[in-house]
Protein backbone atom coordinates (compact mmCIF):
# COMPACT_ATOMS: atom_id res chain seq x y z
CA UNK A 1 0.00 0.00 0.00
CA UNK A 2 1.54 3.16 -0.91
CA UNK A 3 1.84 6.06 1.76
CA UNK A 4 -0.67 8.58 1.84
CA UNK A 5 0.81 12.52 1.56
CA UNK A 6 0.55 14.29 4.54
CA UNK A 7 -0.98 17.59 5.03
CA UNK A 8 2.24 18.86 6.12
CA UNK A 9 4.07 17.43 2.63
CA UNK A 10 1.46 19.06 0.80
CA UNK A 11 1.79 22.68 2.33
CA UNK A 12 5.79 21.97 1.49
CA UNK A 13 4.98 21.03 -1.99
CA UNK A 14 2.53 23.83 -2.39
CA UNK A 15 5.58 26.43 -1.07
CA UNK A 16 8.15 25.02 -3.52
CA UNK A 17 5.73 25.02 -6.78
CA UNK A 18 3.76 28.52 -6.07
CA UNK A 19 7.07 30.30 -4.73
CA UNK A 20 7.29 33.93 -6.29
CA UNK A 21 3.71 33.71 -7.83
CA UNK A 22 0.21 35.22 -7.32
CA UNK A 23 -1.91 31.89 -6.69
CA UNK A 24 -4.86 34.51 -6.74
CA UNK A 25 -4.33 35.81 -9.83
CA UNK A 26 -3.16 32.50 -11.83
CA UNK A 27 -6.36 30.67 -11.13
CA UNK A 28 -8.68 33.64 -12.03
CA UNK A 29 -6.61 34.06 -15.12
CA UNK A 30 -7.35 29.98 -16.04
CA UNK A 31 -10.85 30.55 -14.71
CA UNK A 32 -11.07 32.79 -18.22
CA UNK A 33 -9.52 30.17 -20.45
CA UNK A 34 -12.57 29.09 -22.41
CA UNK A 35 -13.57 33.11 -23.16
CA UNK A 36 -9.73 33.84 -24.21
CA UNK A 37 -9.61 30.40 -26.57
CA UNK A 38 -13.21 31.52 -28.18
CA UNK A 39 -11.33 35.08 -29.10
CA UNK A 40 -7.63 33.74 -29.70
CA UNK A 41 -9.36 30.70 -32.02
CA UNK A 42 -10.83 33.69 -34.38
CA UNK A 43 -7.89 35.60 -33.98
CA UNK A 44 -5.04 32.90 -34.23
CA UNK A 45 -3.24 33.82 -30.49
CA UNK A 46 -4.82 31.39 -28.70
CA UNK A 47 -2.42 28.49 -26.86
CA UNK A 48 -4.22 25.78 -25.62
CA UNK A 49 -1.18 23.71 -24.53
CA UNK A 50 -0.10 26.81 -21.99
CA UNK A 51 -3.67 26.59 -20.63
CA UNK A 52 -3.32 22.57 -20.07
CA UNK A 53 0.30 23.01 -18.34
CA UNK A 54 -1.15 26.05 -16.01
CA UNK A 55 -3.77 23.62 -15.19
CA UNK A 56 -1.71 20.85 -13.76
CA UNK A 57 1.13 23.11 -12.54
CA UNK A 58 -1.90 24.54 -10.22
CA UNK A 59 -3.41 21.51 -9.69
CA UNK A 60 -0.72 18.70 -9.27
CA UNK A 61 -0.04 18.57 -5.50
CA UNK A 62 -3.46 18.54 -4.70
CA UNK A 63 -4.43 15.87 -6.90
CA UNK A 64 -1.32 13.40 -5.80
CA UNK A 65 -3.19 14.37 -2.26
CA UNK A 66 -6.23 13.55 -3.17
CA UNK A 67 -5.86 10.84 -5.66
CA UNK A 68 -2.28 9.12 -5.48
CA UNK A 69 0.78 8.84 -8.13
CA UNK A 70 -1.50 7.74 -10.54
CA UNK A 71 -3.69 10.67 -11.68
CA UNK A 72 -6.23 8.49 -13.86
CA UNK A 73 -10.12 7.07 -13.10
CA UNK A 74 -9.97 2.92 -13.66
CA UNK A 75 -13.40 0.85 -13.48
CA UNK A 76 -13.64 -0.65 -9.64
CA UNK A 77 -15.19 -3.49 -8.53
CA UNK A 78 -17.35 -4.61 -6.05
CA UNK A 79 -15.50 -3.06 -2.55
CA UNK A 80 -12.27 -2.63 -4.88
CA UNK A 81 -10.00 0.27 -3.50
CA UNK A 82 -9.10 3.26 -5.92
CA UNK A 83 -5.77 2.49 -5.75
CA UNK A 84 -6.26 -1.38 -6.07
CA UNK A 85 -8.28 -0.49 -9.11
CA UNK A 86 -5.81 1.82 -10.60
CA UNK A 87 -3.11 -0.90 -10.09
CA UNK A 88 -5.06 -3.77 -11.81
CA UNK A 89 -5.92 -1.59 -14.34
CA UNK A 90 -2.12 -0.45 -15.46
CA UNK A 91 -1.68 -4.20 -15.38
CA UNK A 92 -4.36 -4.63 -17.82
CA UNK A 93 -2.88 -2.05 -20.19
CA UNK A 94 0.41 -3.89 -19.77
CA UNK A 95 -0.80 -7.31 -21.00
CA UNK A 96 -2.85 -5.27 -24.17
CA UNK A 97 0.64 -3.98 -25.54
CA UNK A 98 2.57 -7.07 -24.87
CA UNK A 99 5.49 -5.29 -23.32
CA UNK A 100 9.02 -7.12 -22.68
CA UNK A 101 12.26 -6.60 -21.80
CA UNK A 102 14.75 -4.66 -24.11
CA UNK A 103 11.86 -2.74 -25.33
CA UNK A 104 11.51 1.29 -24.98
CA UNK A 105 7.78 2.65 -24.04
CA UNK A 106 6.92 6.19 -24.59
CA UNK A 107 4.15 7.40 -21.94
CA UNK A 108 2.64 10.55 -23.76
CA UNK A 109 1.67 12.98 -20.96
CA UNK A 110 2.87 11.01 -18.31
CA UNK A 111 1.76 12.75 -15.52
CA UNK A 112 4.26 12.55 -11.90
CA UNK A 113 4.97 9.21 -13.51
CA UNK A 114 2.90 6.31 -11.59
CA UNK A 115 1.49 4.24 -14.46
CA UNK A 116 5.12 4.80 -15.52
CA UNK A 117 6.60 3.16 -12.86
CA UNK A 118 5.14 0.23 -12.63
CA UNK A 119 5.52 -0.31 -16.16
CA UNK A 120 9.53 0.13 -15.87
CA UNK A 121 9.43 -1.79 -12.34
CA UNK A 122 7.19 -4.84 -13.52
CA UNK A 123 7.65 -5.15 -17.46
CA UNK A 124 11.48 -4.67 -17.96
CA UNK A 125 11.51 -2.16 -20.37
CA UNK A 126 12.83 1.95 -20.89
CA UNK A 127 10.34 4.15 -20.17
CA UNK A 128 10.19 7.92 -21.79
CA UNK A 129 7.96 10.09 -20.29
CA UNK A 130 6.52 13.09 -22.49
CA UNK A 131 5.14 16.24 -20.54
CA UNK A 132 4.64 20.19 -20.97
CA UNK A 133 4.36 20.77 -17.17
CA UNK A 134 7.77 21.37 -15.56
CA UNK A 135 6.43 20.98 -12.00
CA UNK A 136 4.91 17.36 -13.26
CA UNK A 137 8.11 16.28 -15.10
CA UNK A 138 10.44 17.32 -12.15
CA UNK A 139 8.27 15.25 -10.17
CA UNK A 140 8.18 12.42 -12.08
CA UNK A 141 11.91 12.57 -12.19
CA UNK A 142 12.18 12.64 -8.50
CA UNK A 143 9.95 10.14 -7.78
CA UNK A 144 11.73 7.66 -10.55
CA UNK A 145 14.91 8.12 -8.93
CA UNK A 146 13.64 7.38 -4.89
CA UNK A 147 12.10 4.54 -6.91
CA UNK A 148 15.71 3.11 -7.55
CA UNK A 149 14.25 3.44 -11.41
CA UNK A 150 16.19 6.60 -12.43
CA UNK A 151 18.25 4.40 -15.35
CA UNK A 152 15.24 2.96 -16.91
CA UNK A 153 13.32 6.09 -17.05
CA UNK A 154 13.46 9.94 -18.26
CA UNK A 155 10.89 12.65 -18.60
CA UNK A 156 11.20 14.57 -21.71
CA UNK A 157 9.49 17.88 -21.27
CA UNK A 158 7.56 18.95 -24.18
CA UNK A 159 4.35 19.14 -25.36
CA UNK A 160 3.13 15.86 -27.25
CA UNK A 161 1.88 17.98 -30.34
CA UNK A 162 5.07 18.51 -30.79
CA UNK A 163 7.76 16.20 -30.21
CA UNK A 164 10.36 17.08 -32.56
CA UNK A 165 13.03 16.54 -29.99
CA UNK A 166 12.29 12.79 -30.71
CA UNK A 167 13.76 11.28 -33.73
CA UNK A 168 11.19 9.37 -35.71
CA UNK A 169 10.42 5.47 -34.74
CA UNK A 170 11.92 5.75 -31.74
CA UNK A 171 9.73 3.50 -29.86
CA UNK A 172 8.71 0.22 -29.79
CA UNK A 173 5.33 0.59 -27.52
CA UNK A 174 3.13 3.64 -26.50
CA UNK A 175 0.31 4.27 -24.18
CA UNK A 176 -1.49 8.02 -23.53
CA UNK A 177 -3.36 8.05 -20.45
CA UNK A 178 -5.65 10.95 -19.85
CA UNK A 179 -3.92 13.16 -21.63
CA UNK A 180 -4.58 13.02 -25.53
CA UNK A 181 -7.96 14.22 -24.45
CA UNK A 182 -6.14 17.40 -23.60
CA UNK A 183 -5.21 17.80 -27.56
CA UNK A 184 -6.73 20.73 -29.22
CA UNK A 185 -6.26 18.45 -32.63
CA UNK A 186 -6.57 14.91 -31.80
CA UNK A 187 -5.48 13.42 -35.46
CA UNK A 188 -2.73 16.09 -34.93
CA UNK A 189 -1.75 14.47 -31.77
CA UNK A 190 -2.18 10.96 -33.00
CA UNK A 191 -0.39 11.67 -35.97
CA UNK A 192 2.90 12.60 -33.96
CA UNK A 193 2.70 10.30 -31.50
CA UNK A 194 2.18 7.55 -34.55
CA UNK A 195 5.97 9.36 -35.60
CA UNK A 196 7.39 8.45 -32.90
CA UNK A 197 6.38 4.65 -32.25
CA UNK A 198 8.44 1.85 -34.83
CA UNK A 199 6.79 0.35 -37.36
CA UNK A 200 4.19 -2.49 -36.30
CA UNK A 201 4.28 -1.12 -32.41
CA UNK A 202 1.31 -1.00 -30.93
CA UNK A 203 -0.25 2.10 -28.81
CA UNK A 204 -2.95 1.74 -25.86
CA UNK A 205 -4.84 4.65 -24.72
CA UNK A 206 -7.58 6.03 -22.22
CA UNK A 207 -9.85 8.66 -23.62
CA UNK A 208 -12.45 10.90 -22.07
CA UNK A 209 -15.20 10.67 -23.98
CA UNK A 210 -19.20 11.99 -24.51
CA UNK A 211 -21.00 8.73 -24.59
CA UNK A 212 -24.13 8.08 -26.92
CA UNK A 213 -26.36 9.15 -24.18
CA UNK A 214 -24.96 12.88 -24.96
CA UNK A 215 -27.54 14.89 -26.52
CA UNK A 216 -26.24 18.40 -27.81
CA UNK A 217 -29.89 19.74 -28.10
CA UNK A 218 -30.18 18.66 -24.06
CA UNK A 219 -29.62 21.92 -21.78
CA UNK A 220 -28.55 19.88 -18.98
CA UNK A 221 -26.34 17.47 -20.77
CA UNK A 222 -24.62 20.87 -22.59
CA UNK A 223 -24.25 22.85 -19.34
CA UNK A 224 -22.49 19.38 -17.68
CA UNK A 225 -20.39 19.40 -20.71
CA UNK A 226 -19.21 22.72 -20.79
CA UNK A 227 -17.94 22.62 -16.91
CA UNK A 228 -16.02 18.86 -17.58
CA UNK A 229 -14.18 21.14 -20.46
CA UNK A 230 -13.78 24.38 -18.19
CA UNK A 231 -12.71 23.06 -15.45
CA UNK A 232 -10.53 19.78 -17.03
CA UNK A 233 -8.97 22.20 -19.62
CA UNK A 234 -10.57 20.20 -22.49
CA UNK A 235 -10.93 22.03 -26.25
CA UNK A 236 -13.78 19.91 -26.69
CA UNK A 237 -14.65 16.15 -25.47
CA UNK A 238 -14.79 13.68 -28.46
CA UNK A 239 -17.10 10.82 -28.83
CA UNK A 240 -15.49 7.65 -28.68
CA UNK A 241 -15.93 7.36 -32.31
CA UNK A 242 -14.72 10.40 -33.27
CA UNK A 243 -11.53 9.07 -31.66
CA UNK A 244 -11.18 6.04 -33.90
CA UNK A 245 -11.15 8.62 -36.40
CA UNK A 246 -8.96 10.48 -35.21
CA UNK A 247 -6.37 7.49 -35.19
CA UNK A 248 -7.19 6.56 -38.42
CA UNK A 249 -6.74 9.63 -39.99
CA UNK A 250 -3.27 9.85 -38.13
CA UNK A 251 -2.51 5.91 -39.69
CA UNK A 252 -3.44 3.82 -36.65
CA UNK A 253 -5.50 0.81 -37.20
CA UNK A 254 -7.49 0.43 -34.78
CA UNK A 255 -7.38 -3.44 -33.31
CA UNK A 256 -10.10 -2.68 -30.24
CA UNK A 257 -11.94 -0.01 -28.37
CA UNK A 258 -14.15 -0.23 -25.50
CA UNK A 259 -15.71 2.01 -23.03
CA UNK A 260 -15.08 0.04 -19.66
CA UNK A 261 -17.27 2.66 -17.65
CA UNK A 262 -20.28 0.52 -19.77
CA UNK A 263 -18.89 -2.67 -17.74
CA UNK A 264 -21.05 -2.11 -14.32
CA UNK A 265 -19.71 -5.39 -11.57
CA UNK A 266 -22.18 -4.26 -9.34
CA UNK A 267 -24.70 -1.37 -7.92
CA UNK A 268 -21.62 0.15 -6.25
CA UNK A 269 -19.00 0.32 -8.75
CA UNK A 270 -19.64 3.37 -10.83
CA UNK A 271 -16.02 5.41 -12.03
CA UNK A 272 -17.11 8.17 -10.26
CA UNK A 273 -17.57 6.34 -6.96
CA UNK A 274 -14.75 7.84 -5.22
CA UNK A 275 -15.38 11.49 -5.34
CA UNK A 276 -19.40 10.88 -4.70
CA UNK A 277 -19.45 8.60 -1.58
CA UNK A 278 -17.47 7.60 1.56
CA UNK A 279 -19.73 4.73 2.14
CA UNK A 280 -17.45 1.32 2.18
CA UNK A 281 -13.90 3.70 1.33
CA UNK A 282 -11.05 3.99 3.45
CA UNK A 283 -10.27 6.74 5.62
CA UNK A 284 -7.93 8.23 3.43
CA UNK A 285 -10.27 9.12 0.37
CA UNK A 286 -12.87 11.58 3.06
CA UNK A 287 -10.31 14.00 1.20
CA UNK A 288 -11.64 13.14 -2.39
CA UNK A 289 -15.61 13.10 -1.42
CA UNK A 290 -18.13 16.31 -1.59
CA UNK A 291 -17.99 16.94 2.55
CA UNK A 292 -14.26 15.96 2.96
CA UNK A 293 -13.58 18.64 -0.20
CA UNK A 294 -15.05 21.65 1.35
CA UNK A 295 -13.75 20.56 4.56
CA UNK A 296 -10.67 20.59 2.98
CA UNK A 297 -11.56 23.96 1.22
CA UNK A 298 -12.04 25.83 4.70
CA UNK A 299 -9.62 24.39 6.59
CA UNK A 300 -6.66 25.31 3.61
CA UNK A 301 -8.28 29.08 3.64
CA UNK A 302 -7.19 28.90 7.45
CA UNK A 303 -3.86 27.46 6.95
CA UNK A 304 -3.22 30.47 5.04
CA UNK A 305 -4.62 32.83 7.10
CA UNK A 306 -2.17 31.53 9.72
CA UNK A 307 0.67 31.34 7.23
CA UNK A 308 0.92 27.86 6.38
CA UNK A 309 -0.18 27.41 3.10
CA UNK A 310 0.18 30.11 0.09
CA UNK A 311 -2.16 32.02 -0.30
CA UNK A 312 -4.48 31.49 -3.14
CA UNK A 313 -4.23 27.30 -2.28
CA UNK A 314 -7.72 27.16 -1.27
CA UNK A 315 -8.91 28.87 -4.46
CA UNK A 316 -7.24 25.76 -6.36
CA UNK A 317 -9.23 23.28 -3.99
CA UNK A 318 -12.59 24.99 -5.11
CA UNK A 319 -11.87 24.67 -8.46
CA UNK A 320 -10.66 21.43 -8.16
CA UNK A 321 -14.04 20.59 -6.35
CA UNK A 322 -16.10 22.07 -8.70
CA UNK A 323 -14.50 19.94 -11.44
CA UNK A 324 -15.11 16.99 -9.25
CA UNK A 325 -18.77 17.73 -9.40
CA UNK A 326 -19.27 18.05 -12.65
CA UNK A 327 -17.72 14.18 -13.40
CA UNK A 328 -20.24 13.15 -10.86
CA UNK A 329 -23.10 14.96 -12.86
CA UNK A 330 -21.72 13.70 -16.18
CA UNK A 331 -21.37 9.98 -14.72
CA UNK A 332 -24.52 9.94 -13.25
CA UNK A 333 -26.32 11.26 -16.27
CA UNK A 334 -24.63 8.56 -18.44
CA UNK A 335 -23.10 11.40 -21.06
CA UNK A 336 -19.55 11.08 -19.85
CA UNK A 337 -16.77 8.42 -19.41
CA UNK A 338 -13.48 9.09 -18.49
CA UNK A 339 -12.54 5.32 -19.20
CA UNK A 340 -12.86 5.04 -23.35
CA UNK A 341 -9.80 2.51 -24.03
CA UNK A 342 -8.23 1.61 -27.21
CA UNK A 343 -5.66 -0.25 -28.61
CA UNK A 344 -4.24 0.46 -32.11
CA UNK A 345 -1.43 -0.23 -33.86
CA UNK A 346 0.91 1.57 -36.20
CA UNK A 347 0.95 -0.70 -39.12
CA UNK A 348 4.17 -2.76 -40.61
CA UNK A 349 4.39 -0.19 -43.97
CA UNK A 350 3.71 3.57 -44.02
């Protein structure tokens, strides 16, 4: 079972990545991201990637607090942990792209590096991470190294549209998880990623998707929509078969693709269990559900009254809680998955 950050490691974490900066400011600034990309899109000035790294250079050391190493949803079964989950899910992914040793695995957006990790530590390959945020990638780095994995993994830090500090077929494996959704041109990202990987490898990834319960002409279902994309930092949110197009118009052929939100092991199980309920969970995730988020909320706002945390932390809690709602909404209506996996492969020729 991995440790659990303390409070006191996160107000040290929270010092070292806002030092010098007005929290206030930076997260009313993102707050306006969707009104500055509707001008900058008609204008040509808009940078979506900036507005994706701000996001998780705000957001990181609450969400390792909250949510672990591994900063992705997995499907959960019946009185299944999050973490558990997470784990058996990685290992899943792992068997799907047939990994052994020798090979090298790029891990597009790859977070503080958890999924990467155990894909180094149990698999025997070289793992490259890709990632725009600095505060992510010199975590990731840290973490590999207290890890005793330092030599079989890197962090390149870059933004996965654009990877041209990576020769082409470089890699012999890929996997993207949760962060391709981030891509304000999916067959754009695709198509570079598909660069990168050898001819024949084979890529896995996770996906954010509307489902086919989405109805655009629903007011509900639109207003859910447009607060998963505010506060996530999504362009838009694809269907899951836009993103088979996507992949095929990059070269992919798609071998499978699956929404495993769809594959319900009991009443209980739902994605979004863990930020909805503390019913059955450990003591550990109060943090992630509604009354353990505003109690987190209020209790940061006096930390920083008293000088403990930076000022402006609490303000990244409530959006962070916010956001957390509206995955609940979009689970419970049926319109959203965070859990859309697919495997493709880059084929032998082209």
């Amino acid at each position: 079972m991995k440790r659990t950050m303390s409070i006191r490691e996160l107000a040290d974490g929270l010092r070292t990545v806002f030092e010098g900066s007005n929290v206030v400011r930076r997260v009313r600034d993102f707050e306006g991201w969707t009104g500055r990309a509707s001008d900058g899109d008609s204008a040509g000035g808009y940078d979506h990637t900036q507005t994706v790294r701000e996001y998780y250079d705000l957001s990181t050391e609450f969400m390792v607090w909250g949510w672990g190493e591994s900063l992705h949803f997995a499907p959960l079964l019946p009185d299944e942990g999050l973490e558990d989950a997470k784990i058996r899910h990685q290992r899943l992914m792992m068997s799907k792209l047939d990994l052994g040793p020798g090979m090298t695995v790029v891990d597009v957006g790859c977070g503080i590096g958890g999924p990467m990790r155990r894909v180094a530590r149990e698999s025997g390959v070289r793992v490259v991470g890709i990632n725009a945020s600095e505060v992510q990638c010199d975590n990731a780095r840290r973490l590999n190294a207290a890890a005793g994995l330092a030599d079989r993994t890197d962090c390149v830090r870059c933004s996965f549209m654009d990877m041209s500090a990576i020769e082409d077929e470089t890699f012999d494996r890929g996997y993207a998880i949760e962060s391709t959704c981030h891509a304000p041109d999916k067959a754009g990202a695709f198509a570079e990623i598909y660069r990168v990987l050898k001819p024949g490898a084979l890529f896995w990834g996770q996906e954010m998707c509307m489902t086919d319960v989405y109805d655009p002409g629903n007011d509900r279902h639109g207003a859910i929509k447009r607060e998963l994309m505010h506060g996530i930092a999504l362009k838009d949110i694809a269907t899951c078969g836009e993103v088979d197009r996507a992949l095929e118009t990059a070269g992919f052929e798609v071998v499978e693709g699956e929404d495993l939100a769809a594959r319900r092991h009991g009443p209980n199980t739902p994605w979004y269990r863990p930020m909805e309920s503390g019913r059955g969970l450990p003591v550990g995730a109060f943090r992630r559900i509604p009354i353990g988020r505003k109690a987190t909320q209020w209790g940061i706002r006096l930390a920083e009254f008293v000088g403990m945390f930076p000022k402006g932390s609490a303000e990244v809690v409530a959006l962070l809680d916010r956001t957390a709602n509206a995955y609940v909404a979009g689970g419970r209506a049926g319109i959203f998955t965070p859990l859309y996996c697919f495997l493709a492969r880059r084929p032998l020729s082209g």
